[in-house]
C-alpha atoms as a PDB file:
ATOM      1  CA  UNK A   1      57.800  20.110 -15.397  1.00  0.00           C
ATOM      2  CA  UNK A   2      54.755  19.960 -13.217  1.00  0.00           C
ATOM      3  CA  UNK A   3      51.933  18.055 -14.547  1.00  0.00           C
ATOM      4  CA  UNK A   4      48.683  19.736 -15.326  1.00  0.00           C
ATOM      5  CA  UNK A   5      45.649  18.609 -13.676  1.00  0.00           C
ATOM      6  CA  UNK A   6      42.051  18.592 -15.985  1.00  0.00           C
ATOM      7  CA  UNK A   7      38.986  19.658 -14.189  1.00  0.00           C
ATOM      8  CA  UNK A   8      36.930  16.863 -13.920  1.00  0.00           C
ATOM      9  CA  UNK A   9      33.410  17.177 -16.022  1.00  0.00           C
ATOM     10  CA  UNK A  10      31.266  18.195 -13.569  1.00  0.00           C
ATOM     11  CA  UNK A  11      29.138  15.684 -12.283  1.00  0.00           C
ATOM     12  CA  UNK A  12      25.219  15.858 -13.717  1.00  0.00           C
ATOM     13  CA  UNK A  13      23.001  14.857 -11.288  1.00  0.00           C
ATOM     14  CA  UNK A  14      19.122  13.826 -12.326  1.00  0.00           C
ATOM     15  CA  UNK A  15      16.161  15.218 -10.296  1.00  0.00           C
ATOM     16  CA  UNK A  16      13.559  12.169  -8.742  1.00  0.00           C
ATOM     17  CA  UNK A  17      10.160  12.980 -10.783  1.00  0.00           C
ATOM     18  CA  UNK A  18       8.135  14.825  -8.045  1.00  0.00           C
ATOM     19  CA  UNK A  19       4.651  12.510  -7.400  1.00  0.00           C
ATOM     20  CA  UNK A  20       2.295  14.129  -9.220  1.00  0.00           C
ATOM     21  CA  UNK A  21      -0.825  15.602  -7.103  1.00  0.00           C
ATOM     22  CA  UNK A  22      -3.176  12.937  -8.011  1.00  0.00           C
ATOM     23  CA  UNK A  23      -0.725  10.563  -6.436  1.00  0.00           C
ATOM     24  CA  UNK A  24      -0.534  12.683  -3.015  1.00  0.00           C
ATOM     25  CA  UNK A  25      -4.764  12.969  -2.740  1.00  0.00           C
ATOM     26  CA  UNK A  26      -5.308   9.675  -4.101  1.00  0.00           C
ATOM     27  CA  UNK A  27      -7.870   7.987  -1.398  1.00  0.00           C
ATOM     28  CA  UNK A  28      -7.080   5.456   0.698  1.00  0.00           C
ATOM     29  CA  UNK A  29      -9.428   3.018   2.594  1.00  0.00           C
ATOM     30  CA  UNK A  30      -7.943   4.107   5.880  1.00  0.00           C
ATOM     31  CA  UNK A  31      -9.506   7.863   4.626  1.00  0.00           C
ATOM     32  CA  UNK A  32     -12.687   6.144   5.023  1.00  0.00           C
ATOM     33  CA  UNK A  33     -12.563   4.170   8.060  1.00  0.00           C
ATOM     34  CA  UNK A  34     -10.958   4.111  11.432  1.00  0.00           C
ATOM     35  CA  UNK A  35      -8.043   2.354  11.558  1.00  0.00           C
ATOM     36  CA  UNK A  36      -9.005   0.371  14.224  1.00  0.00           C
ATOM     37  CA  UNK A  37     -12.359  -0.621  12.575  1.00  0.00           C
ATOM     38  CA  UNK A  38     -10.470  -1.671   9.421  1.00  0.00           C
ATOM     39  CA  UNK A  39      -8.461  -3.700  11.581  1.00  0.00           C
ATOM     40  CA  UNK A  40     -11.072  -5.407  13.227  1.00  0.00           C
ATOM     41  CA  UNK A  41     -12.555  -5.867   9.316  1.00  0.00           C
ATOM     42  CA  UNK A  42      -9.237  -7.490   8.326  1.00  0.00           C
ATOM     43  CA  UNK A  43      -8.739  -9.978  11.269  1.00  0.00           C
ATOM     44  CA  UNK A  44     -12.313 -11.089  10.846  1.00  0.00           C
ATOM     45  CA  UNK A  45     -11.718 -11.828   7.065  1.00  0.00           C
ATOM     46  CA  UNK A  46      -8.522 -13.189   7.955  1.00  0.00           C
ATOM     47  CA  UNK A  47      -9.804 -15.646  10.321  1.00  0.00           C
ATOM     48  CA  UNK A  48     -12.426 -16.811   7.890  1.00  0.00           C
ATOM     49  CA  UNK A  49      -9.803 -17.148   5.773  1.00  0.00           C
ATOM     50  CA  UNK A  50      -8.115 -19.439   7.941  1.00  0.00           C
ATOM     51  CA  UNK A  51     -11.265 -21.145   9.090  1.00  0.00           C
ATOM     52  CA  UNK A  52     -11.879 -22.758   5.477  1.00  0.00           C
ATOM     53  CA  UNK A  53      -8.300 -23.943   5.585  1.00  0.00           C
ATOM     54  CA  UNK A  54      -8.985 -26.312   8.695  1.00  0.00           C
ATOM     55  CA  UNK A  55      -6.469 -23.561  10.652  1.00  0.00           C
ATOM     56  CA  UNK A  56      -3.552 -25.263   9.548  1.00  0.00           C
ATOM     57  CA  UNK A  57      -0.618 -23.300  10.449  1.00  0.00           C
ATOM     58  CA  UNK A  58       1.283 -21.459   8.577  1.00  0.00           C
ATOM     59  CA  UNK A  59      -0.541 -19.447   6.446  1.00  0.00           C
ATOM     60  CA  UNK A  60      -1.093 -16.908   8.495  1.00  0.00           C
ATOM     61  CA  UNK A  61       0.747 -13.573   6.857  1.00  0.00           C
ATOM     62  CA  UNK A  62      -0.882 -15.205   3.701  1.00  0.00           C
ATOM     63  CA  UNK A  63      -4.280 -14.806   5.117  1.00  0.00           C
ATOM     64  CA  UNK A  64      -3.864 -11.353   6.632  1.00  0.00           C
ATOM     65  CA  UNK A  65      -2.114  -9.792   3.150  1.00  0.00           C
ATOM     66  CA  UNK A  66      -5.398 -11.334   0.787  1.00  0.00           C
ATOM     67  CA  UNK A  67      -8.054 -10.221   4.109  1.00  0.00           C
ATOM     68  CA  UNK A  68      -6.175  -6.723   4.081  1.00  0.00           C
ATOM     69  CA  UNK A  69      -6.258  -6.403   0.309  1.00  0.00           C
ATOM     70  CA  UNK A  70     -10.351  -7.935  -0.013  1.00  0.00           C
ATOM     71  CA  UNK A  71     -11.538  -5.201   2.833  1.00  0.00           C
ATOM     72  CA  UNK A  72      -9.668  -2.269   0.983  1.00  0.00           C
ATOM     73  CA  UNK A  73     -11.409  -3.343  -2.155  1.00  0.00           C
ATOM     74  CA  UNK A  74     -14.689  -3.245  -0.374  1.00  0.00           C
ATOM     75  CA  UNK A  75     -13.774  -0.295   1.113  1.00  0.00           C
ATOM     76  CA  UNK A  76     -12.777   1.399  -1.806  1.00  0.00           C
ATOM     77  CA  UNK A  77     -15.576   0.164  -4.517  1.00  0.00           C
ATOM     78  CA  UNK A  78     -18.182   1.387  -1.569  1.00  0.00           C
ATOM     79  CA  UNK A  79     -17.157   4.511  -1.191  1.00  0.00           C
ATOM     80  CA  UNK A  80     -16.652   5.071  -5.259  1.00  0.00           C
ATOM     81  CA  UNK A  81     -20.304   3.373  -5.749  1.00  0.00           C
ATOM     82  CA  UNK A  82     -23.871   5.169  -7.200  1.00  0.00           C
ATOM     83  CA  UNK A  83     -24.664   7.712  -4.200  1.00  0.00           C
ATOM     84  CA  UNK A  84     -28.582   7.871  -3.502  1.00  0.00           C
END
């Protein structure tokens, strides 16, 4: 007697949550500035940065990531200050 094959339960697959629109027109720092200004803004802080440290090597990512992060804050808190 042949044997009977059972349909397999048919898979369920789950949707990603779509980003919601406040996500996609969120502003950015790089909205604001060029990119090659806010590069310029970054590698100054950086070096700073690196300049209280004595330049001892090795730090050097560190330094960019906390420059990069401290200009987009200034960025970002100028551009969402009081207007006159």
């Amino acid at each position: 007697m042949p044997s009977e094959k059972v349909p397999a339960a048919p898979s369920v697959r789950k949707r990603a949550p779509r980003k919601s629109a406040v996500a996609q027109i969120a502003p950015t720092p790089a909205r604001f500035v060029e990119p090659e200004h806010r590069a310029g803004l970054i590698a100054e802080a950086a070096f700073f940065r690196a300049e209280k440290r004595g330049f001892s090597p090795g730090h050097e990512m560190e330094d960019w990531l906390a420059a990069e992060s401290e200009v987009d804050a200034k960025l970002m808190s100028a551009k969402s200050g009081p207007r006159g």
